[in-house]
PDB file of N, CA and C in Angstrom:
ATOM      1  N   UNK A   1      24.683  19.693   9.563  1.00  0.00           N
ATOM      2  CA  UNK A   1      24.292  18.750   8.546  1.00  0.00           C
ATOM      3  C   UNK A   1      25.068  19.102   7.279  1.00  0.00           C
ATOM      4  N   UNK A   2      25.292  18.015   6.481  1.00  0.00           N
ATOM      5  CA  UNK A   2      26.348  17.833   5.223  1.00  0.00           C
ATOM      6  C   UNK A   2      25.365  18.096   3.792  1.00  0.00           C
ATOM      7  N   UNK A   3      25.041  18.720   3.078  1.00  0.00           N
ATOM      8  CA  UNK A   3      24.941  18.866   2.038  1.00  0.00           C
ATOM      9  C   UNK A   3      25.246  18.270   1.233  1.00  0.00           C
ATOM     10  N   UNK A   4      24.380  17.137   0.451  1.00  0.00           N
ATOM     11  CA  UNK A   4      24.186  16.088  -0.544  1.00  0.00           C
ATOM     12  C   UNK A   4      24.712  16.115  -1.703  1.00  0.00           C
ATOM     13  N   UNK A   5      24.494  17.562  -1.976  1.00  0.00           N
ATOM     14  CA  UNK A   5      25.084  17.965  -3.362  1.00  0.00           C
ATOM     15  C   UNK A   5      26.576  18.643  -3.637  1.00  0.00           C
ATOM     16  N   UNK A   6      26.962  19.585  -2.332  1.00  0.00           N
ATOM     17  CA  UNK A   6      27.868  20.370  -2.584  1.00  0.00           C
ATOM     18  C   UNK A   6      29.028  20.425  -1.312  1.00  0.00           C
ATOM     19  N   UNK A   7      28.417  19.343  -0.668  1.00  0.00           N
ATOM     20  CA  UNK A   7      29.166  19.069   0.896  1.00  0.00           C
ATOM     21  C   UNK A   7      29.575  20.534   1.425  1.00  0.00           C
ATOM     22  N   UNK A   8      28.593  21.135   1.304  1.00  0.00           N
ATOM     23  CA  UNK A   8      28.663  22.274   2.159  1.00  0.00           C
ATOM     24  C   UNK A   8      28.048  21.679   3.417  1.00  0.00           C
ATOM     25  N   UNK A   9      28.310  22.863   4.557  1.00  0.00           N
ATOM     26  CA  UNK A   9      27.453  22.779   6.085  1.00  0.00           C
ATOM     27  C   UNK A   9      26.354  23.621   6.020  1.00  0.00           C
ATOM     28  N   UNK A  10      25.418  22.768   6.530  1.00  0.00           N
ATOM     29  CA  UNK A  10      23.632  23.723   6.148  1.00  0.00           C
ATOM     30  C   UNK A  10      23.524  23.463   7.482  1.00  0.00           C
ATOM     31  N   UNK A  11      23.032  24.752   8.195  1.00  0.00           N
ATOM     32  CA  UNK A  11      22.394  24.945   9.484  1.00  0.00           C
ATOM     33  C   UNK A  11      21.470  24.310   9.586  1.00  0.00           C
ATOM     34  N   UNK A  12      21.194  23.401  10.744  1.00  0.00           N
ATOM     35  CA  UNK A  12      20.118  22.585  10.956  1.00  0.00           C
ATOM     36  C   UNK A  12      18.965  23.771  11.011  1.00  0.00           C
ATOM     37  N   UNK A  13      17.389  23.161  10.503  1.00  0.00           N
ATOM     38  CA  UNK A  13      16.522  23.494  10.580  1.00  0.00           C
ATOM     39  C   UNK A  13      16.168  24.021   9.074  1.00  0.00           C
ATOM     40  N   UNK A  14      17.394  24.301   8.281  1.00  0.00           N
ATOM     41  CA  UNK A  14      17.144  25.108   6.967  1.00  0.00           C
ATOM     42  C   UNK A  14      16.690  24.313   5.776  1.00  0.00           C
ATOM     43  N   UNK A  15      15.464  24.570   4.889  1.00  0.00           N
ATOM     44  CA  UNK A  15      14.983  23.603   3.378  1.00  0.00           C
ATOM     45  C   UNK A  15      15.839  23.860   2.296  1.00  0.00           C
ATOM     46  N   UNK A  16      17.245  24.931   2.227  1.00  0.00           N
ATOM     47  CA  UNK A  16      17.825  24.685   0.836  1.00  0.00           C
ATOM     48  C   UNK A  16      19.571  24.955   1.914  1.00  0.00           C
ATOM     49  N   UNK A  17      20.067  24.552   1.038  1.00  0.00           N
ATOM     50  CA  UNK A  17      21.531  24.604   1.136  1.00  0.00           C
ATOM     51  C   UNK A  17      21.880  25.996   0.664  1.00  0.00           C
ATOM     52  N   UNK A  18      22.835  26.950   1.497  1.00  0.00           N
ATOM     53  CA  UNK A  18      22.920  28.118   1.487  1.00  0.00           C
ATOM     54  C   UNK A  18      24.341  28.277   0.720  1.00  0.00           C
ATOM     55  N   UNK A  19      24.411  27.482   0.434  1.00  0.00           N
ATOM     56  CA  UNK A  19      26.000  27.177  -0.863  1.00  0.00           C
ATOM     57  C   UNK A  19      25.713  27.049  -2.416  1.00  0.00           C
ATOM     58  N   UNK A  20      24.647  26.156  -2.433  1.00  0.00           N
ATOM     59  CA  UNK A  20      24.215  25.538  -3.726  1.00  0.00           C
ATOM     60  C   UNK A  20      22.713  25.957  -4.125  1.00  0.00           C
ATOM     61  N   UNK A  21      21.643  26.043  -3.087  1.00  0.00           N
ATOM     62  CA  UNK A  21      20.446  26.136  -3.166  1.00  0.00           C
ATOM     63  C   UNK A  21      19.680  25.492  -3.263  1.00  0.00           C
ATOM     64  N   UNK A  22      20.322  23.824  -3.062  1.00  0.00           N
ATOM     65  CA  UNK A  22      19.825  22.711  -2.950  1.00  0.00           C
ATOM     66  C   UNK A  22      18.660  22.234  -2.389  1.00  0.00           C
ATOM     67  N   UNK A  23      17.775  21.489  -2.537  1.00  0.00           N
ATOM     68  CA  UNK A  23      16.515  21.423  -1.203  1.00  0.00           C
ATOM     69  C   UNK A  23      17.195  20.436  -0.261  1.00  0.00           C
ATOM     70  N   UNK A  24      16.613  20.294   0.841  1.00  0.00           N
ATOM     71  CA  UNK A  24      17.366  19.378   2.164  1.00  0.00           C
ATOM     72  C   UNK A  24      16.038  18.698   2.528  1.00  0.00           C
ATOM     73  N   UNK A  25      16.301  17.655   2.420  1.00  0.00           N
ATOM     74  CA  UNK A  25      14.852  16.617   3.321  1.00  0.00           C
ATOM     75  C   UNK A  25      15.404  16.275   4.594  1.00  0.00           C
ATOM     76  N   UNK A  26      14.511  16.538   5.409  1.00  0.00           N
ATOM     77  CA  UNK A  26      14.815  16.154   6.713  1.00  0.00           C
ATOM     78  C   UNK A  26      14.079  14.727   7.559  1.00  0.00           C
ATOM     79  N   UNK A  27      15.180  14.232   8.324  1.00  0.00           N
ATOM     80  CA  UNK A  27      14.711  12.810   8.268  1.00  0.00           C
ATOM     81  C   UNK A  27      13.047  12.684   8.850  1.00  0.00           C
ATOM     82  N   UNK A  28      12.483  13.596   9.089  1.00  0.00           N
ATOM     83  CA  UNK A  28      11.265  13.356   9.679  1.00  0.00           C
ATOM     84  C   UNK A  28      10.037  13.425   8.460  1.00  0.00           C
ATOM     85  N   UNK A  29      10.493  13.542   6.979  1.00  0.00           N
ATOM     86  CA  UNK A  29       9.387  13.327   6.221  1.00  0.00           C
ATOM     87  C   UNK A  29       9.532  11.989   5.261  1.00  0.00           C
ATOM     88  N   UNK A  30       8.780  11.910   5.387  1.00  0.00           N
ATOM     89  CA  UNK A  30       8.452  10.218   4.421  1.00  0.00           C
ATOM     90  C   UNK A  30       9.308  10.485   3.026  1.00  0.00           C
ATOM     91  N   UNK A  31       9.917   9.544   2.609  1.00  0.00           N
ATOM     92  CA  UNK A  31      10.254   9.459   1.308  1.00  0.00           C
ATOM     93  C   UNK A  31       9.404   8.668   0.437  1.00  0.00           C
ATOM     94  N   UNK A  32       9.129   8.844  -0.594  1.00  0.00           N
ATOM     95  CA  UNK A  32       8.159   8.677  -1.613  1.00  0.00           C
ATOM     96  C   UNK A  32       8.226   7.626  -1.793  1.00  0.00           C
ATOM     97  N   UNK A  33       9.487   6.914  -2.196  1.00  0.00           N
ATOM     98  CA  UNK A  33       9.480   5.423  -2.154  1.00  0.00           C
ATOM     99  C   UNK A  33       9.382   4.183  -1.880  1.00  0.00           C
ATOM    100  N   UNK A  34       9.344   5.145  -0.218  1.00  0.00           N
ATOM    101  CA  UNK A  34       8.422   4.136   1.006  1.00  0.00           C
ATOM    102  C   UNK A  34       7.121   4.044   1.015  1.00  0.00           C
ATOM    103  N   UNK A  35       6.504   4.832   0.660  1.00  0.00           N
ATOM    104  CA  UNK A  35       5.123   5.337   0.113  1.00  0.00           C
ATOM    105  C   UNK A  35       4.880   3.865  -1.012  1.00  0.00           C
ATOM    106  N   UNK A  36       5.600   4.932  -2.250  1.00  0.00           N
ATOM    107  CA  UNK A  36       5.124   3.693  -3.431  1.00  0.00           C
ATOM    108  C   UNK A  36       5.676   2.263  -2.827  1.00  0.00           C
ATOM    109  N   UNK A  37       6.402   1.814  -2.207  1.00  0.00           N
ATOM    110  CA  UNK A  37       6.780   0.372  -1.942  1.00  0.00           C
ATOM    111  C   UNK A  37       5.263  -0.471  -1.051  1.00  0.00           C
ATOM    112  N   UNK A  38       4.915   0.959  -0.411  1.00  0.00           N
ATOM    113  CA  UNK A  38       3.663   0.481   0.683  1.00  0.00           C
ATOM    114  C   UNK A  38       2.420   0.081  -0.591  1.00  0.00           C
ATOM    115  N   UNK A  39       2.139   1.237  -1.429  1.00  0.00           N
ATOM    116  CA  UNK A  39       0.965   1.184  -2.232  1.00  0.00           C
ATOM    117  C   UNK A  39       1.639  -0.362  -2.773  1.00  0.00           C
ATOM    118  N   UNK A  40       2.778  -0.501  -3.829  1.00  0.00           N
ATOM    119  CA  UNK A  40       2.916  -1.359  -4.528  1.00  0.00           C
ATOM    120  C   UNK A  40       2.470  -2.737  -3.816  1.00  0.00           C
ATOM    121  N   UNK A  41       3.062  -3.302  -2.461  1.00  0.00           N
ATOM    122  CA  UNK A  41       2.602  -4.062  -2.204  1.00  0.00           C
ATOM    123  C   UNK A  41       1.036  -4.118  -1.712  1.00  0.00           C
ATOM    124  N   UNK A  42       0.283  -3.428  -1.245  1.00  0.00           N
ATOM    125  CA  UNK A  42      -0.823  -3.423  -1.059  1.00  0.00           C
ATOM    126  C   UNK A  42      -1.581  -3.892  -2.486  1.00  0.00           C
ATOM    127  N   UNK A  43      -0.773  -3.168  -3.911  1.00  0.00           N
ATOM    128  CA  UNK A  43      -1.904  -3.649  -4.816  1.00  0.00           C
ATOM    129  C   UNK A  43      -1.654  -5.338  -5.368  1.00  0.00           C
ATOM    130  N   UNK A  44      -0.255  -5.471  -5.200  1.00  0.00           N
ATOM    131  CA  UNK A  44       0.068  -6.777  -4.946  1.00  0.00           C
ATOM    132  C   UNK A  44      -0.884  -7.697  -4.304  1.00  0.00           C
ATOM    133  N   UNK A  45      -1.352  -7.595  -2.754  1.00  0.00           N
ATOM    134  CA  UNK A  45      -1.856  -8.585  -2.131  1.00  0.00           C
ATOM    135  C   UNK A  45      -3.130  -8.332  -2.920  1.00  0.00           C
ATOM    136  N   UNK A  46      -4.209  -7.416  -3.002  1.00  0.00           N
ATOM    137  CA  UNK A  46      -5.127  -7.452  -3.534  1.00  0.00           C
ATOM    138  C   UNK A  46      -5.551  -7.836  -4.724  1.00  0.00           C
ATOM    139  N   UNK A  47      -4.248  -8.321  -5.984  1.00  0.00           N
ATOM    140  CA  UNK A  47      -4.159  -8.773  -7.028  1.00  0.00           C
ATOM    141  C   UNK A  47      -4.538  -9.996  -6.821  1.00  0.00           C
ATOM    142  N   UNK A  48      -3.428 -10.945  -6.027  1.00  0.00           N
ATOM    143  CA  UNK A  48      -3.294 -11.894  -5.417  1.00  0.00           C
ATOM    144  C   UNK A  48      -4.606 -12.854  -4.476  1.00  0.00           C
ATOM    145  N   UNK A  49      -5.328 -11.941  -4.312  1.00  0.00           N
ATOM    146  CA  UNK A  49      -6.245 -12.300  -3.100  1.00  0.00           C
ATOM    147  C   UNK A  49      -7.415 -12.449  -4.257  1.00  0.00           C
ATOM    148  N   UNK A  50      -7.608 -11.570  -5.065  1.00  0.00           N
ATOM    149  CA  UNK A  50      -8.494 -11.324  -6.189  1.00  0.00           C
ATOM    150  C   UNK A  50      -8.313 -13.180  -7.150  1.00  0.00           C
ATOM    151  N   UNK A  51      -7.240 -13.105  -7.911  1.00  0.00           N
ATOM    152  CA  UNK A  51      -6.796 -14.389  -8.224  1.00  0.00           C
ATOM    153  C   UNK A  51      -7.637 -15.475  -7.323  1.00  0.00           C
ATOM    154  N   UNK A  52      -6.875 -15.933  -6.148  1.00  0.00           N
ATOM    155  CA  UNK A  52      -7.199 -16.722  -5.812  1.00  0.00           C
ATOM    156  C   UNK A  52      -8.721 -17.176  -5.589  1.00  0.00           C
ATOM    157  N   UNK A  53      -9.836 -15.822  -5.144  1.00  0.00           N
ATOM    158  CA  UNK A  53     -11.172 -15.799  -5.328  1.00  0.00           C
ATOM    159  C   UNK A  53     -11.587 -16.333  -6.548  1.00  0.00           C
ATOM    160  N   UNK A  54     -10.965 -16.258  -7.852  1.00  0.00           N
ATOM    161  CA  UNK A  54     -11.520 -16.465  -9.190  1.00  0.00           C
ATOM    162  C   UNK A  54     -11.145 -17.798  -9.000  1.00  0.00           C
ATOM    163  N   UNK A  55      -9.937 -18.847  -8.643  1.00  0.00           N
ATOM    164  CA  UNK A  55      -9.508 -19.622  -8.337  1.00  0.00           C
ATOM    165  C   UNK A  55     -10.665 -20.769  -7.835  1.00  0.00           C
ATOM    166  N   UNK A  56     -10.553 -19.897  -7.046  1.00  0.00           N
ATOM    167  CA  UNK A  56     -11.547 -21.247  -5.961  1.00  0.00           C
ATOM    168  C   UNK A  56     -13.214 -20.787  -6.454  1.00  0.00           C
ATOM    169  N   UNK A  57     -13.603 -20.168  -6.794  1.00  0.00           N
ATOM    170  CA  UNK A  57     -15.022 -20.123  -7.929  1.00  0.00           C
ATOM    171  C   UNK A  57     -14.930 -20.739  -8.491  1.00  0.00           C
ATOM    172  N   UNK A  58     -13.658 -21.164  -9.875  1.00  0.00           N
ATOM    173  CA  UNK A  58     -13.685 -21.781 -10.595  1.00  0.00           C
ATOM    174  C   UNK A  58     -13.816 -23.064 -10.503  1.00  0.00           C
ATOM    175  N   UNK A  59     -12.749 -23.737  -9.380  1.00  0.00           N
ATOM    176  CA  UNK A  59     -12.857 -25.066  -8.407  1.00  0.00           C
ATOM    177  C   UNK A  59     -14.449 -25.330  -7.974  1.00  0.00           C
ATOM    178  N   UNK A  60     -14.991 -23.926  -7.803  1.00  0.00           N
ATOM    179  CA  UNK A  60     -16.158 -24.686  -6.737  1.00  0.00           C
ATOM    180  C   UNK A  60     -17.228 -25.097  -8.402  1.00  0.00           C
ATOM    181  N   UNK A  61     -17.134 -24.141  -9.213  1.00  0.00           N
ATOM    182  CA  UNK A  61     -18.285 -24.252  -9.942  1.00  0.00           C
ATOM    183  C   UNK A  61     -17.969 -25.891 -10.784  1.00  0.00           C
ATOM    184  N   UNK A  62     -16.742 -26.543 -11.151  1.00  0.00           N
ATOM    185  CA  UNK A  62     -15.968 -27.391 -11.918  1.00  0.00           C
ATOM    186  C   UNK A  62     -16.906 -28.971 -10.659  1.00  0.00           C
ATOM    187  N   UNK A  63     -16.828 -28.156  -9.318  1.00  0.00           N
ATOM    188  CA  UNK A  63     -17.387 -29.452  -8.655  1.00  0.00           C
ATOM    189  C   UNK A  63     -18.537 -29.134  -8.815  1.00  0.00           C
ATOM    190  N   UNK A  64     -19.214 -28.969  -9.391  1.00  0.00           N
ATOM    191  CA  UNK A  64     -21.197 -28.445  -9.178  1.00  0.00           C
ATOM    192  C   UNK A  64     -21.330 -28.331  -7.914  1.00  0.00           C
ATOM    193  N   UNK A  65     -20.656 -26.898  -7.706  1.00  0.00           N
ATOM    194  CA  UNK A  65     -20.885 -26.540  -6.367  1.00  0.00           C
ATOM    195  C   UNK A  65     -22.810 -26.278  -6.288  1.00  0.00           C
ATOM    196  N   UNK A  66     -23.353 -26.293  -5.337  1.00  0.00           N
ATOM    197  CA  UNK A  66     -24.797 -26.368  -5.181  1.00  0.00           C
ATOM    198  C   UNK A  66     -24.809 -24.555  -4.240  1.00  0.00           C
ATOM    199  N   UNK A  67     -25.438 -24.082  -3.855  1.00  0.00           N
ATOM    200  CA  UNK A  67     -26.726 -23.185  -3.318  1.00  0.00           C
ATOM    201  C   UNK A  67     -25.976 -23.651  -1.799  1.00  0.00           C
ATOM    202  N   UNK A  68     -25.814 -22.759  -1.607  1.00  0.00           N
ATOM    203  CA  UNK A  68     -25.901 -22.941   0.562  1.00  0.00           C
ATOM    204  C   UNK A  68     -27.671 -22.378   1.072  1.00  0.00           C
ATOM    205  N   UNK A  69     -27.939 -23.419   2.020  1.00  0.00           N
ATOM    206  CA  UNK A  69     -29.442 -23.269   2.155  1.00  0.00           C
ATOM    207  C   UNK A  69     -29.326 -21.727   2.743  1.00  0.00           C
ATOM    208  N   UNK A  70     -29.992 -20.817   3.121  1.00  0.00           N
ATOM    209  CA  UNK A  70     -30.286 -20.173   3.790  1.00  0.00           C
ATOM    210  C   UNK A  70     -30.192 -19.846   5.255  1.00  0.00           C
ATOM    211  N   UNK A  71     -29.573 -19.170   5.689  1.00  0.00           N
ATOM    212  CA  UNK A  71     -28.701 -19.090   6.853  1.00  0.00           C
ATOM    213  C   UNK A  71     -30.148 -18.407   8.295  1.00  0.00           C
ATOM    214  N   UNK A  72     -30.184 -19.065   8.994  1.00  0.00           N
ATOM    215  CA  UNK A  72     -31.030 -18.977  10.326  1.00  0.00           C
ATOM    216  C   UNK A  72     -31.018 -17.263  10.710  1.00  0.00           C
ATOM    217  N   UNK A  73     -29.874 -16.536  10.432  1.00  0.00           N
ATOM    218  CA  UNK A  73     -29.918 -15.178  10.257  1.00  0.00           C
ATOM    219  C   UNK A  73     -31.011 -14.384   9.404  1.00  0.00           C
ATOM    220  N   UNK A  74     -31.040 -15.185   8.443  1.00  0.00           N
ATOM    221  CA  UNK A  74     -31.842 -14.155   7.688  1.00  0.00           C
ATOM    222  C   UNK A  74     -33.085 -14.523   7.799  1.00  0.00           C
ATOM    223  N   UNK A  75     -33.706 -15.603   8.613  1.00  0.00           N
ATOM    224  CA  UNK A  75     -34.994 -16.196   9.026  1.00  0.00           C
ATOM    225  C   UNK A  75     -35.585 -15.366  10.042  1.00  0.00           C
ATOM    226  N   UNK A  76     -34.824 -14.648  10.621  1.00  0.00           N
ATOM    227  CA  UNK A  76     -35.014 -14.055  12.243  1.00  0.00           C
ATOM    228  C   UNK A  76     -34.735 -12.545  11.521  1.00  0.00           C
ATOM    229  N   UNK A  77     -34.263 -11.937  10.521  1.00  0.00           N
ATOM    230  CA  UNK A  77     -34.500 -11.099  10.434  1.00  0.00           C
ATOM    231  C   UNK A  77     -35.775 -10.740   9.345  1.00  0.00           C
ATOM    232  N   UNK A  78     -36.219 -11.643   9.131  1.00  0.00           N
ATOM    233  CA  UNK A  78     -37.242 -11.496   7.898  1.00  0.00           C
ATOM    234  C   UNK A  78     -36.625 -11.000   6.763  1.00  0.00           C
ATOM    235  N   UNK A  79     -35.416 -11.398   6.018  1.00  0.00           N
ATOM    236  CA  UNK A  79     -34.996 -10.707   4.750  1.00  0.00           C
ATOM    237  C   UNK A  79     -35.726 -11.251   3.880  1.00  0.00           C
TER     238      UNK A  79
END
């Protein structure tokens, strides 16, 4: 393996470059940015999803939305 910083040769298996003292990531650990790209969009959709809930509240209340009767579930469970 090639050394990022100093194009030295680093023995596979090793965490610093034995030329420079560099650290070496090896392709089997996550990079951070894949990470934050995952969180970022996750808080994205939940922004998004959030919005649209306030959205359609707003729609429903603008139509005098009414009361949904009481659902046959909660008759049979005695709530």
């Amino acid at each position: 393996m090639e050394c990022p910083a100093c194009k030295g040769n680093i023995p596979d298996g090793a965490k610093f470059c034995p030329y420079c003292g560099k650290g070496v990531m090896h392709g089997t650990q996550t990079k951070w940015w894949a990470l934050a790209l995952l969180a970022g969009a996750l808080t994205g959709a939940g922004i998004f999803l959030a919005y649209q809930l306030f959205q359609e509240k707003r729609v429903w209340d603008a139509q005098g939305g009414e009361e949904l009767p009481p659902s046959s579930l909660e008759e049979d469970l005695d709530f």
